[in-house]
PDB file of N, CA and C in Angstrom:
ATOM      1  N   UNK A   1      -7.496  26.556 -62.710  1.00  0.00           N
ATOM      2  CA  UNK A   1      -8.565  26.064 -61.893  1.00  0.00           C
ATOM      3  C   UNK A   1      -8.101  24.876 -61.043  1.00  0.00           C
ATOM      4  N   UNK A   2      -7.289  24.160 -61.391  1.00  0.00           N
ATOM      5  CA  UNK A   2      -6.600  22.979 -60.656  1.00  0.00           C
ATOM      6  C   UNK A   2      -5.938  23.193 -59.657  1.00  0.00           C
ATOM      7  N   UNK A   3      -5.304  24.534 -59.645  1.00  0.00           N
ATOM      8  CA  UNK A   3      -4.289  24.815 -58.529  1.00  0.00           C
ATOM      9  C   UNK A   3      -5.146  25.741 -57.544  1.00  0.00           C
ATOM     10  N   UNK A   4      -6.501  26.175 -57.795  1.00  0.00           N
ATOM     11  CA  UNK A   4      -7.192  26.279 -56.731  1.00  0.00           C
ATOM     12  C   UNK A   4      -7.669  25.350 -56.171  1.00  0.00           C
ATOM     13  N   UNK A   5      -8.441  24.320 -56.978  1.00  0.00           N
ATOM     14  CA  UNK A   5      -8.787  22.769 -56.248  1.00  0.00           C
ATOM     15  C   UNK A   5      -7.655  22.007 -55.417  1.00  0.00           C
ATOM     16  N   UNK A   6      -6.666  22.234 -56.036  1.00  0.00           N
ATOM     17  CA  UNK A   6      -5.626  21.980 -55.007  1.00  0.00           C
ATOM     18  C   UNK A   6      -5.893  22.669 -53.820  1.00  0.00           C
ATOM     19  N   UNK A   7      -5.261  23.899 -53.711  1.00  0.00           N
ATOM     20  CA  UNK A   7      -5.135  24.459 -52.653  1.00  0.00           C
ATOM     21  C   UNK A   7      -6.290  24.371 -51.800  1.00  0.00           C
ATOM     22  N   UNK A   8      -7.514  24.107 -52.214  1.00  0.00           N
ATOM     23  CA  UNK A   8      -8.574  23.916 -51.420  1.00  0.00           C
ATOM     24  C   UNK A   8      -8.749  22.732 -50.793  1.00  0.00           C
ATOM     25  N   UNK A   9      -8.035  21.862 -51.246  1.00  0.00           N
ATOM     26  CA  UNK A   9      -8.345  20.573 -50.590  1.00  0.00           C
ATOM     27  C   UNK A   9      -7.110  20.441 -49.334  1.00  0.00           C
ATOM     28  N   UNK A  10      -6.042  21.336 -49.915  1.00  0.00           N
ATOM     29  CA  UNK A  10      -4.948  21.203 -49.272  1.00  0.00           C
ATOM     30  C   UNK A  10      -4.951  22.004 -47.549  1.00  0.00           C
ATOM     31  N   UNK A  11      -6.089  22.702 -48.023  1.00  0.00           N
ATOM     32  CA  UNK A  11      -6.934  23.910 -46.521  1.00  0.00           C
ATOM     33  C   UNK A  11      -8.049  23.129 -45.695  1.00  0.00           C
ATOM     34  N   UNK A  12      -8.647  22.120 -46.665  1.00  0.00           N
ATOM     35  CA  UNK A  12      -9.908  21.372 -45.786  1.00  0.00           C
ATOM     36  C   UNK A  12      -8.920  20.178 -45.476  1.00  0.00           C
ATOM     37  N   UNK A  13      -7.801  19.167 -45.645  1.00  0.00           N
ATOM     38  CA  UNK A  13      -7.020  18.668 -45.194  1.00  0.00           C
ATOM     39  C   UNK A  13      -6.740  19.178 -43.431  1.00  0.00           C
ATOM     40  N   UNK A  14      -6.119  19.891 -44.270  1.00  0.00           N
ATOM     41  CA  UNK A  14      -5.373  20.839 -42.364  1.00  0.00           C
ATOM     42  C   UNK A  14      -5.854  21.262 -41.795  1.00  0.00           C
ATOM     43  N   UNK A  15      -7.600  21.558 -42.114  1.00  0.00           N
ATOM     44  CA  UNK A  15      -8.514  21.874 -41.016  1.00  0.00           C
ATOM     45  C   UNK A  15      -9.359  20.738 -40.398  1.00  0.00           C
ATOM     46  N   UNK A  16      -9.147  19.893 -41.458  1.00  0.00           N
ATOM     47  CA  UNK A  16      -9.994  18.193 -40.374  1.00  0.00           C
ATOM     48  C   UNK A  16      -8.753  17.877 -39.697  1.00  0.00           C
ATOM     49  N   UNK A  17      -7.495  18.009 -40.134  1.00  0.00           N
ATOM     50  CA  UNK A  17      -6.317  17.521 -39.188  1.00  0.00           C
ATOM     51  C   UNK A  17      -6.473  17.974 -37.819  1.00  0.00           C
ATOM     52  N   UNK A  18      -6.532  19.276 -38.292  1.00  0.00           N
ATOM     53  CA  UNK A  18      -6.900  20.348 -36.719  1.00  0.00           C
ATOM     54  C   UNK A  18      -7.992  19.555 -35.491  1.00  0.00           C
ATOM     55  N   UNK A  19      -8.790  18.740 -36.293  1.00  0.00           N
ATOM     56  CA  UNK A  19     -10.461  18.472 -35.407  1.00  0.00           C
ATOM     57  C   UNK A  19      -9.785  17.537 -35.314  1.00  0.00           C
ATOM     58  N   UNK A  20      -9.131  16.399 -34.944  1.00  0.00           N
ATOM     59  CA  UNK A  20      -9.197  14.785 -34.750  1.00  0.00           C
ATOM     60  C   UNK A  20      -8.227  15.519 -33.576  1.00  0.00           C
ATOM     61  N   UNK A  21      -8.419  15.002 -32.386  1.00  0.00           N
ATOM     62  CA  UNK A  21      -8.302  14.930 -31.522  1.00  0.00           C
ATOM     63  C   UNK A  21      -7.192  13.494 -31.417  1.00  0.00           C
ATOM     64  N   UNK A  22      -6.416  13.974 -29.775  1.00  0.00           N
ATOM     65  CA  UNK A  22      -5.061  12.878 -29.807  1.00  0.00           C
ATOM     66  C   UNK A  22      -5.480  12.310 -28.870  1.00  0.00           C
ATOM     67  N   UNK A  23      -4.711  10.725 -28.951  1.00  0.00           N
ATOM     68  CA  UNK A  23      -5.619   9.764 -27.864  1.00  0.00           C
ATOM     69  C   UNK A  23      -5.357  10.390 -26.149  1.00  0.00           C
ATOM     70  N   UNK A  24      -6.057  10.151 -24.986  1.00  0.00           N
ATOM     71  CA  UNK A  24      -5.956  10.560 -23.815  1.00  0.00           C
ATOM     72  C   UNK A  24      -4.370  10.092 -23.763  1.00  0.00           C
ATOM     73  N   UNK A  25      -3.965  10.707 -22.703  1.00  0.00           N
ATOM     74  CA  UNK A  25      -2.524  10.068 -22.345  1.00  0.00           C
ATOM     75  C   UNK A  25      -2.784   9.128 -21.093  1.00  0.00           C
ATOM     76  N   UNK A  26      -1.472   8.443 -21.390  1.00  0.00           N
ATOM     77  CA  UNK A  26      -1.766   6.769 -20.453  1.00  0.00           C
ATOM     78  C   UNK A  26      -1.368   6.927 -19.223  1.00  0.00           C
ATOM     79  N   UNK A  27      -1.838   6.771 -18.634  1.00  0.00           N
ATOM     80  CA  UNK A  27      -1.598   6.328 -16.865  1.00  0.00           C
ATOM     81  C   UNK A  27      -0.879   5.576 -16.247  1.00  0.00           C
ATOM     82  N   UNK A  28       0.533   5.569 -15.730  1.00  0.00           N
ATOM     83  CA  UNK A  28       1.007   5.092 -15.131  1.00  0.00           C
ATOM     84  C   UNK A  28       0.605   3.900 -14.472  1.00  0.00           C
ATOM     85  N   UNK A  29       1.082   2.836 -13.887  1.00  0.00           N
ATOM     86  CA  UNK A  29       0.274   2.234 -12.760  1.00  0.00           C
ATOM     87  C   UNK A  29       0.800   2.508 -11.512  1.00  0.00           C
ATOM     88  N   UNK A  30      -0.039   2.098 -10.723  1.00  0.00           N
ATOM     89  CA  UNK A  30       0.750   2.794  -9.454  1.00  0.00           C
ATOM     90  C   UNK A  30       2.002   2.448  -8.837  1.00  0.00           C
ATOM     91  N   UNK A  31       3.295   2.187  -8.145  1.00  0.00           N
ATOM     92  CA  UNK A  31       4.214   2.039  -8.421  1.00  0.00           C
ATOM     93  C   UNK A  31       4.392   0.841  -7.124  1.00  0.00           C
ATOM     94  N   UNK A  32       5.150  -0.364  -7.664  1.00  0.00           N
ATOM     95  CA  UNK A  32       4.604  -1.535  -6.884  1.00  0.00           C
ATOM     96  C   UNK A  32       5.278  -0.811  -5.296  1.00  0.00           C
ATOM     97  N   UNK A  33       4.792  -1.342  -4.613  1.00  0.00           N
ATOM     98  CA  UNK A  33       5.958  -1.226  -3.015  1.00  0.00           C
ATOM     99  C   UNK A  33       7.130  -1.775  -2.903  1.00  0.00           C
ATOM    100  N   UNK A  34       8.072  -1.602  -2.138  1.00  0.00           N
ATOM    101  CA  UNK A  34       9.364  -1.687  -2.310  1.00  0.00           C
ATOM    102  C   UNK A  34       9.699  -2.234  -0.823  1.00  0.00           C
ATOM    103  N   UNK A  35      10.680  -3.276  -0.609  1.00  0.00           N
ATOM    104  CA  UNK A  35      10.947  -4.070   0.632  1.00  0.00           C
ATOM    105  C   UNK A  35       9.450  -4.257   1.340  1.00  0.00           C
ATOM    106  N   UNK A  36       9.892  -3.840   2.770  1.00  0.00           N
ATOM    107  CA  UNK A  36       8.508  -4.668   4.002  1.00  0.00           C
ATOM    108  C   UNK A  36       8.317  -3.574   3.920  1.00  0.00           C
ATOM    109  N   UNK A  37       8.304  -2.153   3.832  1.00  0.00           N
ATOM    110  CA  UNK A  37       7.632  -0.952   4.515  1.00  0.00           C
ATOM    111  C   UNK A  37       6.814  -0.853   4.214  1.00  0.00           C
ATOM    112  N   UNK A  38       5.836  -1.160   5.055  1.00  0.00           N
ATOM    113  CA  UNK A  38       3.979  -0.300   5.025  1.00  0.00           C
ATOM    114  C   UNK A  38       3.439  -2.053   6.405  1.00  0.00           C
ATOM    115  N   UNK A  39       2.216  -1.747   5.955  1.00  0.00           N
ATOM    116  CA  UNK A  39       1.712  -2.585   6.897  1.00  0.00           C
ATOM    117  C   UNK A  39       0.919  -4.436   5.917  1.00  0.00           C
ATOM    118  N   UNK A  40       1.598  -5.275   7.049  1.00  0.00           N
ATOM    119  CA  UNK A  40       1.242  -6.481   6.825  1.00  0.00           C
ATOM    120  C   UNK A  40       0.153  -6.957   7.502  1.00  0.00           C
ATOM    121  N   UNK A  41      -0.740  -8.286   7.074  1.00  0.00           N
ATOM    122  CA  UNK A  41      -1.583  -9.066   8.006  1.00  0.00           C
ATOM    123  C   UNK A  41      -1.063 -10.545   8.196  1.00  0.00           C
ATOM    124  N   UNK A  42      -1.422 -11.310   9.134  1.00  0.00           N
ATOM    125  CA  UNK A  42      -1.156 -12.744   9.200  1.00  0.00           C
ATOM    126  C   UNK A  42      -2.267 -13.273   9.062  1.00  0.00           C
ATOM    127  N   UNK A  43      -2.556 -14.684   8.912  1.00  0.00           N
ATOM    128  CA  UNK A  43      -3.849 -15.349   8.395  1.00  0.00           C
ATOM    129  C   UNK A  43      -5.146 -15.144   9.835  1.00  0.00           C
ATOM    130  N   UNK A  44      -4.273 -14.848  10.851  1.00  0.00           N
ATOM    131  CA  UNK A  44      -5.199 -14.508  12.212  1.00  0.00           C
ATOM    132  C   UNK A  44      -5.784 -13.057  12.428  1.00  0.00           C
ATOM    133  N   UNK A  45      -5.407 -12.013  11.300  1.00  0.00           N
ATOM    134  CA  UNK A  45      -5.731 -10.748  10.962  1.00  0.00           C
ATOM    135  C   UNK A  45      -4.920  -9.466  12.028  1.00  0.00           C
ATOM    136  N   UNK A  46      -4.049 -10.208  12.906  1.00  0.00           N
ATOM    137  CA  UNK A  46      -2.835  -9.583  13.636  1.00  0.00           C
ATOM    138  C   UNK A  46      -1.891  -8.520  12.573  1.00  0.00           C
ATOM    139  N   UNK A  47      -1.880  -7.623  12.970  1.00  0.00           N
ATOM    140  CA  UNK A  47      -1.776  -6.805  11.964  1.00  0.00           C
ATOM    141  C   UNK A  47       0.246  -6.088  12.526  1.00  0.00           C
ATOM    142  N   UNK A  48       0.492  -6.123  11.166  1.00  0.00           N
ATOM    143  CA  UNK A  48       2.148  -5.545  11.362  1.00  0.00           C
ATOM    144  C   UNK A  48       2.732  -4.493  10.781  1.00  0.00           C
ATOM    145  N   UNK A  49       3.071  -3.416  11.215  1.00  0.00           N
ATOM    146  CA  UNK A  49       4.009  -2.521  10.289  1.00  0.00           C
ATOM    147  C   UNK A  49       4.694  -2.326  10.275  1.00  0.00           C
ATOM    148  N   UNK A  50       5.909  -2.740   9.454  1.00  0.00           N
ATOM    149  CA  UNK A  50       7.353  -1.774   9.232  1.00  0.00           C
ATOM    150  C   UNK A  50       7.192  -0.493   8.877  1.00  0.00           C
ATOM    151  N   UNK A  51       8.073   0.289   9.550  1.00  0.00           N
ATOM    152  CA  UNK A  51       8.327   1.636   8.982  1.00  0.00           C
ATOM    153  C   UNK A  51       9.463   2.048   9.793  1.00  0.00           C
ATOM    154  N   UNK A  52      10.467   2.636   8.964  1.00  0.00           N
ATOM    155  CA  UNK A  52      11.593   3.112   9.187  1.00  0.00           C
ATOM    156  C   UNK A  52      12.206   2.415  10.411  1.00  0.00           C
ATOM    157  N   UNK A  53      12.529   1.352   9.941  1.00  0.00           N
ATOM    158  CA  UNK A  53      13.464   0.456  11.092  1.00  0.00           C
ATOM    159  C   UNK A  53      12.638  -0.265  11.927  1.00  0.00           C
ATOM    160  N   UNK A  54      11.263   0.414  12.275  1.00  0.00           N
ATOM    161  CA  UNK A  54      10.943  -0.143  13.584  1.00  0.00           C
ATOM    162  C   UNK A  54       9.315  -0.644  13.311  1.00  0.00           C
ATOM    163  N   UNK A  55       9.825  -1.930  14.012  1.00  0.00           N
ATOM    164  CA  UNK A  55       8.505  -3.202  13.935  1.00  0.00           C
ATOM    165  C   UNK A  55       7.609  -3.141  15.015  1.00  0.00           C
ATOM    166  N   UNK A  56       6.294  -3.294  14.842  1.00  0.00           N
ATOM    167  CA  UNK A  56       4.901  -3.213  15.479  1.00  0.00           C
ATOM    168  C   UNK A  56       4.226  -4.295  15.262  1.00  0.00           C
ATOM    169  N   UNK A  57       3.620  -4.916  16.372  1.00  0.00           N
ATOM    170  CA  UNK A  57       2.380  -5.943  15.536  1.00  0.00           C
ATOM    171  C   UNK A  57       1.559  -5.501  16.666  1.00  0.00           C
ATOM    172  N   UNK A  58       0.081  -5.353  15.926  1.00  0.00           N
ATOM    173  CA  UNK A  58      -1.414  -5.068  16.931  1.00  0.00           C
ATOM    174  C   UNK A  58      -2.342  -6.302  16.778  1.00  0.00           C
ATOM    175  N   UNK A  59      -3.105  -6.355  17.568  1.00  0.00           N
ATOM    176  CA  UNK A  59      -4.277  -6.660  17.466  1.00  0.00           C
ATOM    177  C   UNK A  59      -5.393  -6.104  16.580  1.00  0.00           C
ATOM    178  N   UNK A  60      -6.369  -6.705  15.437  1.00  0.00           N
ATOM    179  CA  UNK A  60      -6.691  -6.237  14.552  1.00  0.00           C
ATOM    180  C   UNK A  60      -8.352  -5.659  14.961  1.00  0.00           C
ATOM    181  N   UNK A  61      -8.440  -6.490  16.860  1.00  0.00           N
ATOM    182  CA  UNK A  61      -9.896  -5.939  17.187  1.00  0.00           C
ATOM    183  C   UNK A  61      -9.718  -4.972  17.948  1.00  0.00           C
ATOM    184  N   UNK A  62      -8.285  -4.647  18.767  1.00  0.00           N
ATOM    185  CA  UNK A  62      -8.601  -3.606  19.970  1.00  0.00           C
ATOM    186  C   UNK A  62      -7.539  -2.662  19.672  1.00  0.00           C
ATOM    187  N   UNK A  63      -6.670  -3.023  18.668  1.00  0.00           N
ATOM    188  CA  UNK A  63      -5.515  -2.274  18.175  1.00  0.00           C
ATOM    189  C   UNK A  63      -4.385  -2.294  19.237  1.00  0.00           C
ATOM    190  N   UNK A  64      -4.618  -3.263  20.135  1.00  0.00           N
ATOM    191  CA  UNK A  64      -3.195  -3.358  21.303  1.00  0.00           C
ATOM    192  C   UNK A  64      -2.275  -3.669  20.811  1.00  0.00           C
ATOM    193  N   UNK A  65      -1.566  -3.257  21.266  1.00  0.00           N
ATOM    194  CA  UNK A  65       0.110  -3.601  21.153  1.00  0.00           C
ATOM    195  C   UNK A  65       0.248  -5.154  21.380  1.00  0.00           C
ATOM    196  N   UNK A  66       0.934  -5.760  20.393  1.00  0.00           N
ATOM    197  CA  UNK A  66       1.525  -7.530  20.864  1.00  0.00           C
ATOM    198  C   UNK A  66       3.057  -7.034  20.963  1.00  0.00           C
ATOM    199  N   UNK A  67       3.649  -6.796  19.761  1.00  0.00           N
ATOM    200  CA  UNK A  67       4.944  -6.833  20.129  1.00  0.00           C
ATOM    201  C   UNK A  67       5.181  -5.364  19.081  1.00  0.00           C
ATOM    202  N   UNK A  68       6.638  -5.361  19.950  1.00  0.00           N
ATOM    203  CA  UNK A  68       7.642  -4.402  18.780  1.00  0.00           C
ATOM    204  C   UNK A  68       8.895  -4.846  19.210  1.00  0.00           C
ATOM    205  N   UNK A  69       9.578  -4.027  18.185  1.00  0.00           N
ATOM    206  CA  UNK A  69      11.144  -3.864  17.593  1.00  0.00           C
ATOM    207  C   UNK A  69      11.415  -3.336  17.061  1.00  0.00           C
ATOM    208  N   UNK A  70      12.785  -3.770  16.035  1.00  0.00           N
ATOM    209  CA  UNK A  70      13.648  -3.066  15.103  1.00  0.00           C
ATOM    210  C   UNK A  70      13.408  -4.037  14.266  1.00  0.00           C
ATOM    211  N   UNK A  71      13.637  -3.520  12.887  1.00  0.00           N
ATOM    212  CA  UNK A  71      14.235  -4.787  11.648  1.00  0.00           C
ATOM    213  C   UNK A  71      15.364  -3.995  10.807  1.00  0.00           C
ATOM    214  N   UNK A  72      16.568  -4.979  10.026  1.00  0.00           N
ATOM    215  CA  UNK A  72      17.264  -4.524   9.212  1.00  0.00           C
ATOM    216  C   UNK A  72      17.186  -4.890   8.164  1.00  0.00           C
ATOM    217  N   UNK A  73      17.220  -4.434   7.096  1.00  0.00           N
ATOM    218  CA  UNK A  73      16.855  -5.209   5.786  1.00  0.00           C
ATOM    219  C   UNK A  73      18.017  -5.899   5.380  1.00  0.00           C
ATOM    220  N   UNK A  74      18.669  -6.905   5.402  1.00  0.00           N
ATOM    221  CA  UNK A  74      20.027  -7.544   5.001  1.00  0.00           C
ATOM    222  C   UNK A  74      20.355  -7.765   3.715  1.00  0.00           C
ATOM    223  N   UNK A  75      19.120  -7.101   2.743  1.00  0.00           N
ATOM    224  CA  UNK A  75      19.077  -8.001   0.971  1.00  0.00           C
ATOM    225  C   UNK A  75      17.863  -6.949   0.777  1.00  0.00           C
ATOM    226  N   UNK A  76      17.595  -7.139  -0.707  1.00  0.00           N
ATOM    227  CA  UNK A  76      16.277  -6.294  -1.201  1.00  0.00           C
ATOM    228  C   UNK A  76      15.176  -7.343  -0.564  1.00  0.00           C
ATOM    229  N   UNK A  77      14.950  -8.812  -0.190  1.00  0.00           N
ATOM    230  CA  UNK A  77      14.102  -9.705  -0.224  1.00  0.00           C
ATOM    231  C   UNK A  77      14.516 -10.183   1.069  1.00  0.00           C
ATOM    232  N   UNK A  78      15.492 -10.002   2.199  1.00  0.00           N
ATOM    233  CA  UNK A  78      15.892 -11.177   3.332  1.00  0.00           C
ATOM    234  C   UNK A  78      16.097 -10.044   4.445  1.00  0.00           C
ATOM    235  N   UNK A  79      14.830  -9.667   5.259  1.00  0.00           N
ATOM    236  CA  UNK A  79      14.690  -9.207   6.600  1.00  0.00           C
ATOM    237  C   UNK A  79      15.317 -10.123   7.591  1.00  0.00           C
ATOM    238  N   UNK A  80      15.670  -9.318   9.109  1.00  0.00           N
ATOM    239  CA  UNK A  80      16.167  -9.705  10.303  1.00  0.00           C
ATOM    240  C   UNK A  80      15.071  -8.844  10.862  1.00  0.00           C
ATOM    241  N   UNK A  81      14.180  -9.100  12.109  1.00  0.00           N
ATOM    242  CA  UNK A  81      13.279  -8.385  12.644  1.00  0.00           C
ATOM    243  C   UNK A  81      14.219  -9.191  14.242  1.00  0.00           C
ATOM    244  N   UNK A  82      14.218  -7.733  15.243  1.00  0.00           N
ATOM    245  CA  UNK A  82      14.550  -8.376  16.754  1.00  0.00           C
ATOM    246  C   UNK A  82      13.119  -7.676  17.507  1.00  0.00           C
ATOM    247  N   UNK A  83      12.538  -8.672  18.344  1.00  0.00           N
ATOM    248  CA  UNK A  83      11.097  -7.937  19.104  1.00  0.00           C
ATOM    249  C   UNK A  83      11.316  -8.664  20.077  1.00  0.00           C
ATOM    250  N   UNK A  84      10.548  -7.805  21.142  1.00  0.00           N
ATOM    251  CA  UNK A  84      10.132  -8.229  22.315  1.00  0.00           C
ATOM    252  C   UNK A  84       8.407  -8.395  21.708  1.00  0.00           C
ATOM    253  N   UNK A  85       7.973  -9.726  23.161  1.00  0.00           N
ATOM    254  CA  UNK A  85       6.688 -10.195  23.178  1.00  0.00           C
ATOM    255  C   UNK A  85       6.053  -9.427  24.032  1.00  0.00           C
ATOM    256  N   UNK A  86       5.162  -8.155  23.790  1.00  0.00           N
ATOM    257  CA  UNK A  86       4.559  -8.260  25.219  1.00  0.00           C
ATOM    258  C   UNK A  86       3.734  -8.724  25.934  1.00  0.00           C
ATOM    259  N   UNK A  87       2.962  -9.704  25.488  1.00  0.00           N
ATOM    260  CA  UNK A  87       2.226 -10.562  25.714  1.00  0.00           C
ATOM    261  C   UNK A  87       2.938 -11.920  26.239  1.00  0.00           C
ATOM    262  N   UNK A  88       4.403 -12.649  26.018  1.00  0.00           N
ATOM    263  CA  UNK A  88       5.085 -13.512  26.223  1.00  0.00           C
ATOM    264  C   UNK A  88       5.654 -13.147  27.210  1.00  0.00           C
ATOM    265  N   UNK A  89       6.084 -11.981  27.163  1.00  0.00           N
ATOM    266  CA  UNK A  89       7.421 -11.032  27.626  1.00  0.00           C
ATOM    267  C   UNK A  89       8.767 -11.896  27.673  1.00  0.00           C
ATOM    268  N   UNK A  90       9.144 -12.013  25.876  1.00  0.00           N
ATOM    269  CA  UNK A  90       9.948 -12.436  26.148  1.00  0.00           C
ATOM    270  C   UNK A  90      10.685 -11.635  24.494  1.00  0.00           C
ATOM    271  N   UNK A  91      11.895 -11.943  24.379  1.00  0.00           N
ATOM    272  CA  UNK A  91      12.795 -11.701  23.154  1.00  0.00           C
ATOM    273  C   UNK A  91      13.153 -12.681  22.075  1.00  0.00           C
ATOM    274  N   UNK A  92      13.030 -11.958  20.565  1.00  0.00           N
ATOM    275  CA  UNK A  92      12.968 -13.245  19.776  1.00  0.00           C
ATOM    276  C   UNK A  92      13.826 -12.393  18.351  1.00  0.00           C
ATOM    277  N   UNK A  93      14.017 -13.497  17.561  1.00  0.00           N
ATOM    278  CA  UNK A  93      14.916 -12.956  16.269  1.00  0.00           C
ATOM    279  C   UNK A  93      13.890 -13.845  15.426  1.00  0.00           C
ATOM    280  N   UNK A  94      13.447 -12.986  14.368  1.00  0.00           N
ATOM    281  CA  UNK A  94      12.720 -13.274  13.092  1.00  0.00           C
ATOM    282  C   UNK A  94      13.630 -12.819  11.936  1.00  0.00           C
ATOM    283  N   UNK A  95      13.344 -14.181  11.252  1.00  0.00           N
ATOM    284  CA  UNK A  95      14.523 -14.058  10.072  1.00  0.00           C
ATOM    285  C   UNK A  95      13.041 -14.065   8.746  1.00  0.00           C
ATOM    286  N   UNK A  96      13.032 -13.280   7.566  1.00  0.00           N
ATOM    287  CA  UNK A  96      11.828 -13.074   6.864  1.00  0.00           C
ATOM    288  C   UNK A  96      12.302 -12.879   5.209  1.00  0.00           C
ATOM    289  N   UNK A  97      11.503 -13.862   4.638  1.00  0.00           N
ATOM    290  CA  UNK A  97      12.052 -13.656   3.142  1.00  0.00           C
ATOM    291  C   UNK A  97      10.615 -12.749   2.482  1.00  0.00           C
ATOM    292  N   UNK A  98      10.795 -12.021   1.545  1.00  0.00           N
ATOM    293  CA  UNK A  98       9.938 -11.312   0.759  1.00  0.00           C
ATOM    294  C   UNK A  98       9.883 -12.338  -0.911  1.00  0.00           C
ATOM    295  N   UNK A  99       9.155 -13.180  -0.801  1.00  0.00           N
ATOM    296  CA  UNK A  99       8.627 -13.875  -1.588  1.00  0.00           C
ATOM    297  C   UNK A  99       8.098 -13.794  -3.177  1.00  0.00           C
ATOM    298  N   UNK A 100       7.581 -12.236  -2.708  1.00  0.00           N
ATOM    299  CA  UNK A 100       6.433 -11.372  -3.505  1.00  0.00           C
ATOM    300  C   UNK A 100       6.239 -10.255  -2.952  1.00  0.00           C
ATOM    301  N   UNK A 101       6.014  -9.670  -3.660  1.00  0.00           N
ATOM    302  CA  UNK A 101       5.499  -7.883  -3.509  1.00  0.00           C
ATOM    303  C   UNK A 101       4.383  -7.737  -2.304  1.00  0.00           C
ATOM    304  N   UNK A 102       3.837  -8.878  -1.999  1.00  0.00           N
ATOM    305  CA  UNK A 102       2.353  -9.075  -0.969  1.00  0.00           C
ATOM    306  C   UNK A 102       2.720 -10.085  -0.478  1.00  0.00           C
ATOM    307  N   UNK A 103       4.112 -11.131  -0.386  1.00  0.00           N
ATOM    308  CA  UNK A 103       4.184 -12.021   0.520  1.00  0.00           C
ATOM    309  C   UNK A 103       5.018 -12.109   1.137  1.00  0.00           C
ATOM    310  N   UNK A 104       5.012 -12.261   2.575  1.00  0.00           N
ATOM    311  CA  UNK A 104       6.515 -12.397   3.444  1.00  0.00           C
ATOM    312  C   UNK A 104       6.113 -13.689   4.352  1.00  0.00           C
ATOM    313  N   UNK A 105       7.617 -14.272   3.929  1.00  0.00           N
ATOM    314  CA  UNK A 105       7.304 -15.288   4.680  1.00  0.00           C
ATOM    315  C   UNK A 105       8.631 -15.489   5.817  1.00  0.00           C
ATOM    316  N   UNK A 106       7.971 -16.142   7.144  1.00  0.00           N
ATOM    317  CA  UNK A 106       8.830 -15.232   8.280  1.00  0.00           C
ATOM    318  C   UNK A 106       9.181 -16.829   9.327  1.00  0.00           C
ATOM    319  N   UNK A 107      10.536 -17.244   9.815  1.00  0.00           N
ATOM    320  CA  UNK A 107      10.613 -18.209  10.793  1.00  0.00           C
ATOM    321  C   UNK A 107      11.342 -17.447  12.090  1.00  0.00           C
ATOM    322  N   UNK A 108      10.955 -18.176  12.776  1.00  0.00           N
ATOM    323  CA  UNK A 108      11.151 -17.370  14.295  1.00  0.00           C
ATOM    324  C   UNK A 108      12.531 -17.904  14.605  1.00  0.00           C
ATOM    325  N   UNK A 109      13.627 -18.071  15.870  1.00  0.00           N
ATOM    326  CA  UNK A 109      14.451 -18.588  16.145  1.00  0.00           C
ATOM    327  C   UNK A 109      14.403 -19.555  16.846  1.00  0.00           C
ATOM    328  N   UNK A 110      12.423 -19.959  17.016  1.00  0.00           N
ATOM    329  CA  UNK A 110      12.506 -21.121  18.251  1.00  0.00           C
ATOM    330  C   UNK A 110      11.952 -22.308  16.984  1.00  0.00           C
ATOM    331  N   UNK A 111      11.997 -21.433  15.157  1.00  0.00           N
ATOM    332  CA  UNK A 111      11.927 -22.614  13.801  1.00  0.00           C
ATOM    333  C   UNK A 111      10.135 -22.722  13.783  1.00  0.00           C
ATOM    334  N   UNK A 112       9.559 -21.381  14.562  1.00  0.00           N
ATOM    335  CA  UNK A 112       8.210 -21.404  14.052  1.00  0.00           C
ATOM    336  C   UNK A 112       8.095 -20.805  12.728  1.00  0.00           C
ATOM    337  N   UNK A 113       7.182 -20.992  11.420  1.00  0.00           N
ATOM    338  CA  UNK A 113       6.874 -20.282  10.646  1.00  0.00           C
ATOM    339  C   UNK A 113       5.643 -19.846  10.703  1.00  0.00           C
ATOM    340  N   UNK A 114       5.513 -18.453   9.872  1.00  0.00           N
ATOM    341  CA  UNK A 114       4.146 -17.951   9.449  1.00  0.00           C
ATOM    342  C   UNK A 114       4.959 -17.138   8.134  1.00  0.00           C
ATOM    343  N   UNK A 115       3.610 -16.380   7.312  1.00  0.00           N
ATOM    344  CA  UNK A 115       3.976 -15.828   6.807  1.00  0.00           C
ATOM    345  C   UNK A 115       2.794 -14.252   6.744  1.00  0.00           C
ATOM    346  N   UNK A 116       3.117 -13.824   6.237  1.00  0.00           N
ATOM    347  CA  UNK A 116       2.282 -12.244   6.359  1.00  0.00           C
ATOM    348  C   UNK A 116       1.677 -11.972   4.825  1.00  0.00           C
ATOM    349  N   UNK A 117       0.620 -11.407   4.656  1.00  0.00           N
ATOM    350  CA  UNK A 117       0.310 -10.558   3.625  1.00  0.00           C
ATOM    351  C   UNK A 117      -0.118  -8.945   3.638  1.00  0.00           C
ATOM    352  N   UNK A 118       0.584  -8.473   2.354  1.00  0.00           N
ATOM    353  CA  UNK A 118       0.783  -6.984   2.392  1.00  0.00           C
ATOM    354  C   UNK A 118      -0.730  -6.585   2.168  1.00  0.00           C
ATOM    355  N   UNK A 119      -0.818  -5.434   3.070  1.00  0.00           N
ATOM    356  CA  UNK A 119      -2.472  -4.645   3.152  1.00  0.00           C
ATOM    357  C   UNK A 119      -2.275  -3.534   1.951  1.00  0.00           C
ATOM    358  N   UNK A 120      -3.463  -3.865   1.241  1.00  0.00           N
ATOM    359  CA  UNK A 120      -3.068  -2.589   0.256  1.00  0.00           C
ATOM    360  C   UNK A 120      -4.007  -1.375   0.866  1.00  0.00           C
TER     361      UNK A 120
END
């Protein structure tokens, strides 16, 4: 009689095992961004995007063009951006450190600074 009580407990065991359910599986987070590529803002809401080499900045009310260029990435964190103004119409070298994952901070060659934040 014991070795049926066994075996019976040993069957309602492995059938509540069966019912408990395994925790959800975990979610990644999303995967931070990597160098300048995607689009930046400045504290004036002038809006900038790198993408594949080549630099843009708009206007954030009429979407005009201010300037473009090229940039090279010289380091995982230390941009070179070359643009023309079209609004100045003139040519300039921006030298830009990546601070943070959302911060770039950028001096011009005439030793102006600003810095940018990443748009998520």
């Amino acid at each position: 009689m014991k070795l049926k009580a066994s075996f019976a407990l040993i069957a309602a065991a492995s059938f509540l095992s069966a019912c408990v359910s395994s925790p959800p599986p975990r979610q990644a987070p999303p995967p931070q961004p990597q160098g300048v590529e995607g689009t930046w803002v400045d504290p004036n809401g002038i809006v900038s995007t790198f993408q594949g080499g080549t630099f843009n900045t708009r206007s954030s009310d009429s979407n005009t063009l201010l300037a473009s260029g090229t940039y090279v990435s010289l380091s995982p964190t230390l941009v070179e951006i070359n643009m023309t103004s079209l609004v100045r119409k003139t040519q300039s070298r921006v030298n830009c450190s990546l601070v943070s994952p959302t911060q770039l901070n950028c001096t011009q060659d005439s030793g102006a600074q600003f810095s940018l934040a990443r748009r998520s």
